[in-house]
Structures are given as structure tokens and as C-alpha cells.
PDB file of N, CA and C in Angstrom:
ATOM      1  N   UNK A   1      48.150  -3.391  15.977  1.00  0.00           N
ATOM      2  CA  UNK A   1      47.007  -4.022  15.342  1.00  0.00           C
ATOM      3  C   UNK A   1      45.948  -2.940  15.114  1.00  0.00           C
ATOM      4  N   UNK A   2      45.479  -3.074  13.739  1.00  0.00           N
ATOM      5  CA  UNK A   2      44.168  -2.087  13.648  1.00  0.00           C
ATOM      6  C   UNK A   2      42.796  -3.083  13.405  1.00  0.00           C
ATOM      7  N   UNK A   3      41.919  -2.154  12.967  1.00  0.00           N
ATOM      8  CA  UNK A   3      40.473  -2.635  12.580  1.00  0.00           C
ATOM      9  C   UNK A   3      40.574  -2.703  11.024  1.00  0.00           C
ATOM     10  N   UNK A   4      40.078  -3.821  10.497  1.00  0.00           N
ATOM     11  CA  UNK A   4      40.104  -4.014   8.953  1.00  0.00           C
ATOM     12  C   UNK A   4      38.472  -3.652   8.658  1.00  0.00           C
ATOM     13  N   UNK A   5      37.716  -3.999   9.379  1.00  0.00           N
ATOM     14  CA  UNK A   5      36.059  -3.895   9.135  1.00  0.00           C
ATOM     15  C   UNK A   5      35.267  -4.314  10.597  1.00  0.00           C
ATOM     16  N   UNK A   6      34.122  -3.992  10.471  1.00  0.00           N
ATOM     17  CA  UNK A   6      33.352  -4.199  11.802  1.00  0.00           C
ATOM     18  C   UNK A   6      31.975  -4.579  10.825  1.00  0.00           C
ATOM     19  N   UNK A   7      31.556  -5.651  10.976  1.00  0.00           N
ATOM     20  CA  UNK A   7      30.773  -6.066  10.532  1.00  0.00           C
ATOM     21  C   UNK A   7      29.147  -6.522  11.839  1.00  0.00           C
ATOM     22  N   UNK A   8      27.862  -6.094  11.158  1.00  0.00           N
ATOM     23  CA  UNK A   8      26.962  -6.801  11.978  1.00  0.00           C
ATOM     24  C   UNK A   8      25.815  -7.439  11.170  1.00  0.00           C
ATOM     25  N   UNK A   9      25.424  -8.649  11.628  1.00  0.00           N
ATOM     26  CA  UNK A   9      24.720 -10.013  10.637  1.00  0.00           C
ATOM     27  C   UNK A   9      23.619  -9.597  10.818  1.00  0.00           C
ATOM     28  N   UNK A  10      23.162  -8.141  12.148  1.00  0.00           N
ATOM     29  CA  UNK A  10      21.611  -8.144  12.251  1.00  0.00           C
ATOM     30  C   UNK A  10      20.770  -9.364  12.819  1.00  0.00           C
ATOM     31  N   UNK A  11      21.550  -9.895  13.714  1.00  0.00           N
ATOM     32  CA  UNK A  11      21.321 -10.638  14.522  1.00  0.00           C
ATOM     33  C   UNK A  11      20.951 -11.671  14.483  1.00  0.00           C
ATOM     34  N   UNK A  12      21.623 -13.012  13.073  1.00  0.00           N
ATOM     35  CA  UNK A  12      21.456 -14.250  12.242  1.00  0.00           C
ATOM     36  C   UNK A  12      21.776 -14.773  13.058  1.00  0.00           C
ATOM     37  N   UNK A  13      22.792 -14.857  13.535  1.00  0.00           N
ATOM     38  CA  UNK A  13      23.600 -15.582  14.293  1.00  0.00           C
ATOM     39  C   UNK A  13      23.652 -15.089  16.110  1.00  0.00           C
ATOM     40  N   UNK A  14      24.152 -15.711  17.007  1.00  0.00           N
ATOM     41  CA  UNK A  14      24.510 -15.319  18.296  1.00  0.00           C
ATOM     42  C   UNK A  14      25.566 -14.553  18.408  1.00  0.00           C
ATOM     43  N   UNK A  15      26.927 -14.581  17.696  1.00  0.00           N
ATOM     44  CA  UNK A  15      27.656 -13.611  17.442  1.00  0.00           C
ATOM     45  C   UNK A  15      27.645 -12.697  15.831  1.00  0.00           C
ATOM     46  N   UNK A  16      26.511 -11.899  16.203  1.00  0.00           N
ATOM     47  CA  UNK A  16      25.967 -10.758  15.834  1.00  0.00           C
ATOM     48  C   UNK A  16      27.649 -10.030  14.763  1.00  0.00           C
ATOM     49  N   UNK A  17      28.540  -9.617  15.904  1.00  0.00           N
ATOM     50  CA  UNK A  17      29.430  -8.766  15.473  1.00  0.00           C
ATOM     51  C   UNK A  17      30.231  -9.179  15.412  1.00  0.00           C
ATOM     52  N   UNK A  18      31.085  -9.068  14.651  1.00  0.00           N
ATOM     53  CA  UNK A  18      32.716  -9.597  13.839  1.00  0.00           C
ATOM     54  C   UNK A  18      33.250  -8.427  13.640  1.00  0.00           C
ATOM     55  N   UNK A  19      34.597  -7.917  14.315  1.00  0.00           N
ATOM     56  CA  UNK A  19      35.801  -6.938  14.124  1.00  0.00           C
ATOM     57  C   UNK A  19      36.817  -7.488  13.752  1.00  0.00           C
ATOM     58  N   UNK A  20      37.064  -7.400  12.733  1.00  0.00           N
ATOM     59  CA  UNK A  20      38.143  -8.471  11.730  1.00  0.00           C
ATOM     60  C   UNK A  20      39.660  -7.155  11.615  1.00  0.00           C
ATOM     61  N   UNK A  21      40.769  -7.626  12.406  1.00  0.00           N
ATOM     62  CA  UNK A  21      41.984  -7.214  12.365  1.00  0.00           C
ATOM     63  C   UNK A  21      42.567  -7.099  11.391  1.00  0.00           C
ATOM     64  N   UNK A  22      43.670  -6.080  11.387  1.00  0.00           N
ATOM     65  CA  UNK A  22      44.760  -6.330   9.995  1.00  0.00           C
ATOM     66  C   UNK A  22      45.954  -7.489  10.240  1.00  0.00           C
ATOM     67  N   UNK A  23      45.711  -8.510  11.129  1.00  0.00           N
ATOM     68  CA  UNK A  23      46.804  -9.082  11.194  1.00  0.00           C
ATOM     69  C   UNK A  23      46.373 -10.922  10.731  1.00  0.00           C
ATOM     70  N   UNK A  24      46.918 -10.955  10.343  1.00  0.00           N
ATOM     71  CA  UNK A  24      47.012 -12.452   9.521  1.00  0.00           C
ATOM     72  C   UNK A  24      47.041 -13.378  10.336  1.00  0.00           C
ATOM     73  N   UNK A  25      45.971 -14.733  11.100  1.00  0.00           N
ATOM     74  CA  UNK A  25      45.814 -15.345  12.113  1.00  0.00           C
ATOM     75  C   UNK A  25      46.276 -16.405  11.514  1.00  0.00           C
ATOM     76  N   UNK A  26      46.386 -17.047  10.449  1.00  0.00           N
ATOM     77  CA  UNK A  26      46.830 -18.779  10.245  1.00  0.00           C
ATOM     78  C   UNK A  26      47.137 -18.641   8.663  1.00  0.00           C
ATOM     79  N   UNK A  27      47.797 -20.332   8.416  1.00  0.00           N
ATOM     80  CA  UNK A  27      48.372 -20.149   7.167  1.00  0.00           C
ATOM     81  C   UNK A  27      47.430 -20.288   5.809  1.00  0.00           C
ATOM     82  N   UNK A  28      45.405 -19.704   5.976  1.00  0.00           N
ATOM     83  CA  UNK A  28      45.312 -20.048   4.967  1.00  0.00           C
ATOM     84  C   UNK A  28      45.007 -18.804   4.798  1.00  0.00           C
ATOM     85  N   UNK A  29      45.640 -17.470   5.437  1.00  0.00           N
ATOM     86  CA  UNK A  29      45.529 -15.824   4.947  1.00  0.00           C
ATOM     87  C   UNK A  29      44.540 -15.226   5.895  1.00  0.00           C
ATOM     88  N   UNK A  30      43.849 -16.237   6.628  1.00  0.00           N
ATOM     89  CA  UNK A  30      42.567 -15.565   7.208  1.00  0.00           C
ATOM     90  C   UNK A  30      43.075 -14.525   8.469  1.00  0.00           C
ATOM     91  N   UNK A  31      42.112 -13.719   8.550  1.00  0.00           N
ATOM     92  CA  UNK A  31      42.938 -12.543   9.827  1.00  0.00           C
ATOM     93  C   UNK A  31      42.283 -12.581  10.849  1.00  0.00           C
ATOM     94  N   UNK A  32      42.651 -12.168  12.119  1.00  0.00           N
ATOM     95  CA  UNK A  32      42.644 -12.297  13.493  1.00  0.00           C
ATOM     96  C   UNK A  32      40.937 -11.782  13.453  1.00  0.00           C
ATOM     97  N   UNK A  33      40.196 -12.154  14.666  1.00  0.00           N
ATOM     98  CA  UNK A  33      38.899 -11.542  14.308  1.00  0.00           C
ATOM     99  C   UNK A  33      38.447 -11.412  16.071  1.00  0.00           C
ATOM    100  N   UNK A  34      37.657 -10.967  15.984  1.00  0.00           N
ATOM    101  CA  UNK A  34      36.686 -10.950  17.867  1.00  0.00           C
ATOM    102  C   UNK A  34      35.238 -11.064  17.007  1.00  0.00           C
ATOM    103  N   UNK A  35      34.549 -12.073  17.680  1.00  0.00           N
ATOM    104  CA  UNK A  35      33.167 -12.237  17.214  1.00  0.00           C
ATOM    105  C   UNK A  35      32.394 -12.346  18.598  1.00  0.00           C
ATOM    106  N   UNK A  36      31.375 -11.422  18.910  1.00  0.00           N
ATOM    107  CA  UNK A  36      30.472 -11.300  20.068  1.00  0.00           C
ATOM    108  C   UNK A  36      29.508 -10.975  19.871  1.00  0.00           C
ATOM    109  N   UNK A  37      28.395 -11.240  20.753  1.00  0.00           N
ATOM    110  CA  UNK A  37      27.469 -10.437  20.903  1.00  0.00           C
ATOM    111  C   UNK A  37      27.179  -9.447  21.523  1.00  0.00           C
ATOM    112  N   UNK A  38      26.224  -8.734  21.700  1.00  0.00           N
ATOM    113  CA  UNK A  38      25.901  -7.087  22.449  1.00  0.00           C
ATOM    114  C   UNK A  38      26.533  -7.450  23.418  1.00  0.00           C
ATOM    115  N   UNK A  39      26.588  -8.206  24.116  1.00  0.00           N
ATOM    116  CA  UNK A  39      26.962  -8.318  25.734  1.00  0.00           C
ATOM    117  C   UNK A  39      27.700  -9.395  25.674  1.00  0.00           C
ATOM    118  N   UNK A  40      29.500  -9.836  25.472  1.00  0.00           N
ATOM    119  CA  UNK A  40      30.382 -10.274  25.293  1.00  0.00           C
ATOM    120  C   UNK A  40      31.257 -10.532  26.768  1.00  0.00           C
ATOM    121  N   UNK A  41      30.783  -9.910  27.474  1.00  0.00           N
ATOM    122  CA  UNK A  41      31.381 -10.088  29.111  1.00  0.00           C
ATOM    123  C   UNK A  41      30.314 -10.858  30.138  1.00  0.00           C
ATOM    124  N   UNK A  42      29.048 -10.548  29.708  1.00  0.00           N
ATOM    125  CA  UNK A  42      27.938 -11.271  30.307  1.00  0.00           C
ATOM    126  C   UNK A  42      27.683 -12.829  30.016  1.00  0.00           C
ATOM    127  N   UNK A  43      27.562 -13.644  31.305  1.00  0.00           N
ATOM    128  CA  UNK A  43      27.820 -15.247  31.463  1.00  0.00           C
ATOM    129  C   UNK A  43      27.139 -15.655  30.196  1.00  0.00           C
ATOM    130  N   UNK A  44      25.950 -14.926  29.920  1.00  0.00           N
ATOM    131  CA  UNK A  44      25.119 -15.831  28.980  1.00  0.00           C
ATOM    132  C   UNK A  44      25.617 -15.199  27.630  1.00  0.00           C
ATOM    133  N   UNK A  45      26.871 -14.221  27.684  1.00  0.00           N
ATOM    134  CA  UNK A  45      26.578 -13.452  26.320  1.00  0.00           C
ATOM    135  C   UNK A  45      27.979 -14.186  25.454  1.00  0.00           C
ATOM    136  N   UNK A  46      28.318 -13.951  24.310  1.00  0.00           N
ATOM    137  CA  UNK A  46      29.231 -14.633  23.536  1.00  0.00           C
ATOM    138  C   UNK A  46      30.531 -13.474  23.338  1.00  0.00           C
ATOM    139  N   UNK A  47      31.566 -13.634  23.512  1.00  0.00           N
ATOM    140  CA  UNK A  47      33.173 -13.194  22.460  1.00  0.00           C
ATOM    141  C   UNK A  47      34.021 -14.073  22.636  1.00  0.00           C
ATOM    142  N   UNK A  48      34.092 -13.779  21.301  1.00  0.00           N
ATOM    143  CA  UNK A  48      35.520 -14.875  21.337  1.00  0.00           C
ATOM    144  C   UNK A  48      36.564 -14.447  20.018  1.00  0.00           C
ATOM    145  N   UNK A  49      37.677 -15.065  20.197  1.00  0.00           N
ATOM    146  CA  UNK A  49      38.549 -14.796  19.129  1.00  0.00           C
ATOM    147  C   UNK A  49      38.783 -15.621  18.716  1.00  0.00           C
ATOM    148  N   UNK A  50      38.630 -15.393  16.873  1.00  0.00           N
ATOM    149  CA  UNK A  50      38.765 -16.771  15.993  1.00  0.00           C
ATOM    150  C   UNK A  50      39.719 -16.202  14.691  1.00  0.00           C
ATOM    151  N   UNK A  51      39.475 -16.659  13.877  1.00  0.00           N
ATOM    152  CA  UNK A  51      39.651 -16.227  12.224  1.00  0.00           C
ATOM    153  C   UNK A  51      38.543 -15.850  11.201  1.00  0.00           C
ATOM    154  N   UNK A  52      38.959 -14.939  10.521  1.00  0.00           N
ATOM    155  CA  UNK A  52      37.600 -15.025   9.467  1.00  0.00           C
ATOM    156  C   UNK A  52      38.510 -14.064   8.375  1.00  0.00           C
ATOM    157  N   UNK A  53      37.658 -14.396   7.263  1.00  0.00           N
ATOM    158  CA  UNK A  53      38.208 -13.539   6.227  1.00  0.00           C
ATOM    159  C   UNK A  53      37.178 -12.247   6.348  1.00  0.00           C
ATOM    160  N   UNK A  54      37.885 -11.304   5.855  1.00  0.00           N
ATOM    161  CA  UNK A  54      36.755 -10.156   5.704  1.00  0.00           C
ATOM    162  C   UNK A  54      35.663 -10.120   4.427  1.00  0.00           C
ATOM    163  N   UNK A  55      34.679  -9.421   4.731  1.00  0.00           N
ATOM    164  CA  UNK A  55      33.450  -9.314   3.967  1.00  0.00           C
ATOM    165  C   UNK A  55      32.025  -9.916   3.618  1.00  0.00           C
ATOM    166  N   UNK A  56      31.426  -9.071   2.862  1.00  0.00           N
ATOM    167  CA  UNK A  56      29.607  -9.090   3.190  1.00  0.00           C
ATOM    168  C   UNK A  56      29.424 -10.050   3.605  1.00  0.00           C
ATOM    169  N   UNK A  57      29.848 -11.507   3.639  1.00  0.00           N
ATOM    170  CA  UNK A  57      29.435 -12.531   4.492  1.00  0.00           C
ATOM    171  C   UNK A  57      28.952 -12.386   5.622  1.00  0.00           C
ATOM    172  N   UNK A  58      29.945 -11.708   6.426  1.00  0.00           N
ATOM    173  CA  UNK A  58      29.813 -11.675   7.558  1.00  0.00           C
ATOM    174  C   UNK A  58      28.921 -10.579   8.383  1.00  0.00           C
ATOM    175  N   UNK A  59      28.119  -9.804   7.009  1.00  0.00           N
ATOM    176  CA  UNK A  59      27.357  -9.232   7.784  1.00  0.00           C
ATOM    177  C   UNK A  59      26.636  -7.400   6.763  1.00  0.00           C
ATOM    178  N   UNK A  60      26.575  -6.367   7.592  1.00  0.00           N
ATOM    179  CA  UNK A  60      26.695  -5.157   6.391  1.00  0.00           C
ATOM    180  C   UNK A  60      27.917  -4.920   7.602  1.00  0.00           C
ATOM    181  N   UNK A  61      28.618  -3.949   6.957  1.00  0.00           N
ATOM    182  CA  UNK A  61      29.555  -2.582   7.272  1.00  0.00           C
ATOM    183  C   UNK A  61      28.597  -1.389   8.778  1.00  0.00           C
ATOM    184  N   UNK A  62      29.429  -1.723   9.581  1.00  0.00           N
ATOM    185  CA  UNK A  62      29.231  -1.031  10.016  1.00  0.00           C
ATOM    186  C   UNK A  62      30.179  -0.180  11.204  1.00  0.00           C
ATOM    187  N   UNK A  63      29.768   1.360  11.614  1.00  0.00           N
ATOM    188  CA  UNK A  63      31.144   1.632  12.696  1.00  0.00           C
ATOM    189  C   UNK A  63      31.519   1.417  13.353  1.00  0.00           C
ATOM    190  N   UNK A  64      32.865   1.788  14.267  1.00  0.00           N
ATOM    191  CA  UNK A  64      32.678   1.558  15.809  1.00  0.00           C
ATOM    192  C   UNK A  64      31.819   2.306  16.543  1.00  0.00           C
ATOM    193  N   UNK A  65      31.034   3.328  16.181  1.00  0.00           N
ATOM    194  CA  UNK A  65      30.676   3.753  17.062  1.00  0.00           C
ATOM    195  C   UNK A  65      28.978   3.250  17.188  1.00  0.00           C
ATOM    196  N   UNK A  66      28.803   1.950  15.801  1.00  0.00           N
ATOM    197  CA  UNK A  66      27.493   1.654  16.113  1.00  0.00           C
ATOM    198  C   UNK A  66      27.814   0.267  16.857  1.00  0.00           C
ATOM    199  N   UNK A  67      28.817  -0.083  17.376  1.00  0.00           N
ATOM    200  CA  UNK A  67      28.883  -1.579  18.320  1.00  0.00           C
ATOM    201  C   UNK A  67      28.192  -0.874  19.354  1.00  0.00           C
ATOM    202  N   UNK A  68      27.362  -1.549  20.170  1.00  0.00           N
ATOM    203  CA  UNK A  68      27.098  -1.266  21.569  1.00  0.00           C
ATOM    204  C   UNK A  68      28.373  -1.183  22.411  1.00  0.00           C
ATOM    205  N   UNK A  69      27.965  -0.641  23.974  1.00  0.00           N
ATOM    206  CA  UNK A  69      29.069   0.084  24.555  1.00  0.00           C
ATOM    207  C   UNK A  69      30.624  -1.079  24.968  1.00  0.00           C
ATOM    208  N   UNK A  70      29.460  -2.439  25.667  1.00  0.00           N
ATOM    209  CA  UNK A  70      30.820  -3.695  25.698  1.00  0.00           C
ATOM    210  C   UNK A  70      31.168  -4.047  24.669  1.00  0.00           C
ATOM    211  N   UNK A  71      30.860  -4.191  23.815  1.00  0.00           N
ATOM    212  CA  UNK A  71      31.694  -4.427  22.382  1.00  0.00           C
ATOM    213  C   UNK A  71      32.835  -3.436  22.242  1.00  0.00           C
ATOM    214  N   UNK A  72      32.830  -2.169  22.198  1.00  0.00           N
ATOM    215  CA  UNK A  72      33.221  -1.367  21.810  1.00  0.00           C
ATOM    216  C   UNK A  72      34.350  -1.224  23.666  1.00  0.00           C
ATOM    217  N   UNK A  73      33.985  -1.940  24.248  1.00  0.00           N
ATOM    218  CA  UNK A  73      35.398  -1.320  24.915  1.00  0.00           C
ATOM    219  C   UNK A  73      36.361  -3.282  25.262  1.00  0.00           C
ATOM    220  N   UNK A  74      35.258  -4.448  24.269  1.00  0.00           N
ATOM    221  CA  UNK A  74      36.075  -5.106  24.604  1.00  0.00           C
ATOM    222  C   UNK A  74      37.042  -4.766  22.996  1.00  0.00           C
ATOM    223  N   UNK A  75      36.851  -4.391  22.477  1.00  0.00           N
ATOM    224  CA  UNK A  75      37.537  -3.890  20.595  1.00  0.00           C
ATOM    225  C   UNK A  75      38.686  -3.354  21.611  1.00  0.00           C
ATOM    226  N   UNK A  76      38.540  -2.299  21.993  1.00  0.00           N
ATOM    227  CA  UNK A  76      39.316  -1.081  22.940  1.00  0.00           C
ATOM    228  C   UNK A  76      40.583  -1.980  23.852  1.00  0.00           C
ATOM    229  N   UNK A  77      40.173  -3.131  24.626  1.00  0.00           N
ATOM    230  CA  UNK A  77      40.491  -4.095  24.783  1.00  0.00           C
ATOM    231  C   UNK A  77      42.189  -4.615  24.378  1.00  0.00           C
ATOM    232  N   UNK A  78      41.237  -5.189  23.208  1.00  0.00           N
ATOM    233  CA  UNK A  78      42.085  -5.813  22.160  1.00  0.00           C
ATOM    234  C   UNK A  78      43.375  -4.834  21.379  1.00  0.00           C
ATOM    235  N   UNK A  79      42.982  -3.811  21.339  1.00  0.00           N
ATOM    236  CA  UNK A  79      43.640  -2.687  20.591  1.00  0.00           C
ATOM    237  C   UNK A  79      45.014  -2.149  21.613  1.00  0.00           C
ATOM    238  N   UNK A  80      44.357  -2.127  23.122  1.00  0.00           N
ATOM    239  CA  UNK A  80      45.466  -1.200  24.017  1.00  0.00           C
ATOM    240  C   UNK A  80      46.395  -2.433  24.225  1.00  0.00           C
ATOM    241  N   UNK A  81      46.041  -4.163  23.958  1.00  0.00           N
ATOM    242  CA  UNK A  81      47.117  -4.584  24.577  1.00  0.00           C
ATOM    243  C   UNK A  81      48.628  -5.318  23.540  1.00  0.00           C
TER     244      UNK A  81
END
């Protein structure tokens, strides 16, 4: 599994960040996704895995290396298993 886009809404929403996969989650094309906020392991904080299609919807473009640090090692996460 790779990264298709890393998207952030700039903080519209509670889950801020969307890392949208290359792999195809259900039958209407949409792809695997992790949507969290800065702090995705913390009781009060949000991740979760859903579907989403990619693009500007969901936010601007941005890297991995601008997710904050739990984001970026729950991505890491997702990737090693």
C-alpha cells in the first residue's frame, strides 16, 4: 500500500488530515483513507479509517513531512503492516 495524497482542511473539520491510499476500499471506487487529527492516539483526539475519494475537497496538498509527529508515525503505522 502507498500514499495517493495527504491532504489538510486547515482545521474545518475535527479530522483535520486525510491520507488517502492507493488501494480501492468499496465498490463505488472510493480508496482506503486514515482521517485524524494532530493527536490521533490521544483519548480526546480523532483517527480513524474510512473511504474517501481523493482531492481539493478534502483539503490543500500537503507532505508527509508537514503531518505532525503522531500522524506521521500512525501513516508509518499503516504502511509497515
Amino acid at each position: 500500500m502507498e500514499m495517493l495524497e495527504i491532504r489538510d482542511n486547515g482545521g474545518l473539520t475535527y479530522d483535520r488530515y486525510t491520507v488517502v491510499y492507493d488501494e480501492i476500499g468499496d465498490s463505488k471506487g472510493n480508496h482506503l483513507a486514515l482521517a485524524m487529527s494532530s493527536n490521533p492516539f490521544d483519548p480526546l483526539g480523532f483517527g480513524q479509517h474510512c473511504t474517501a475519494q481523493p482531492g481539493k475537497h478534502l483539503g490543500q496538498l500537503i507532505n508527509f513531512e508537514d503531518l505532525p509527529p503522531d500522524c506521521q508515525k500512525a501513516v508509518n503505522s499503516d504502511l509497515s503492516s
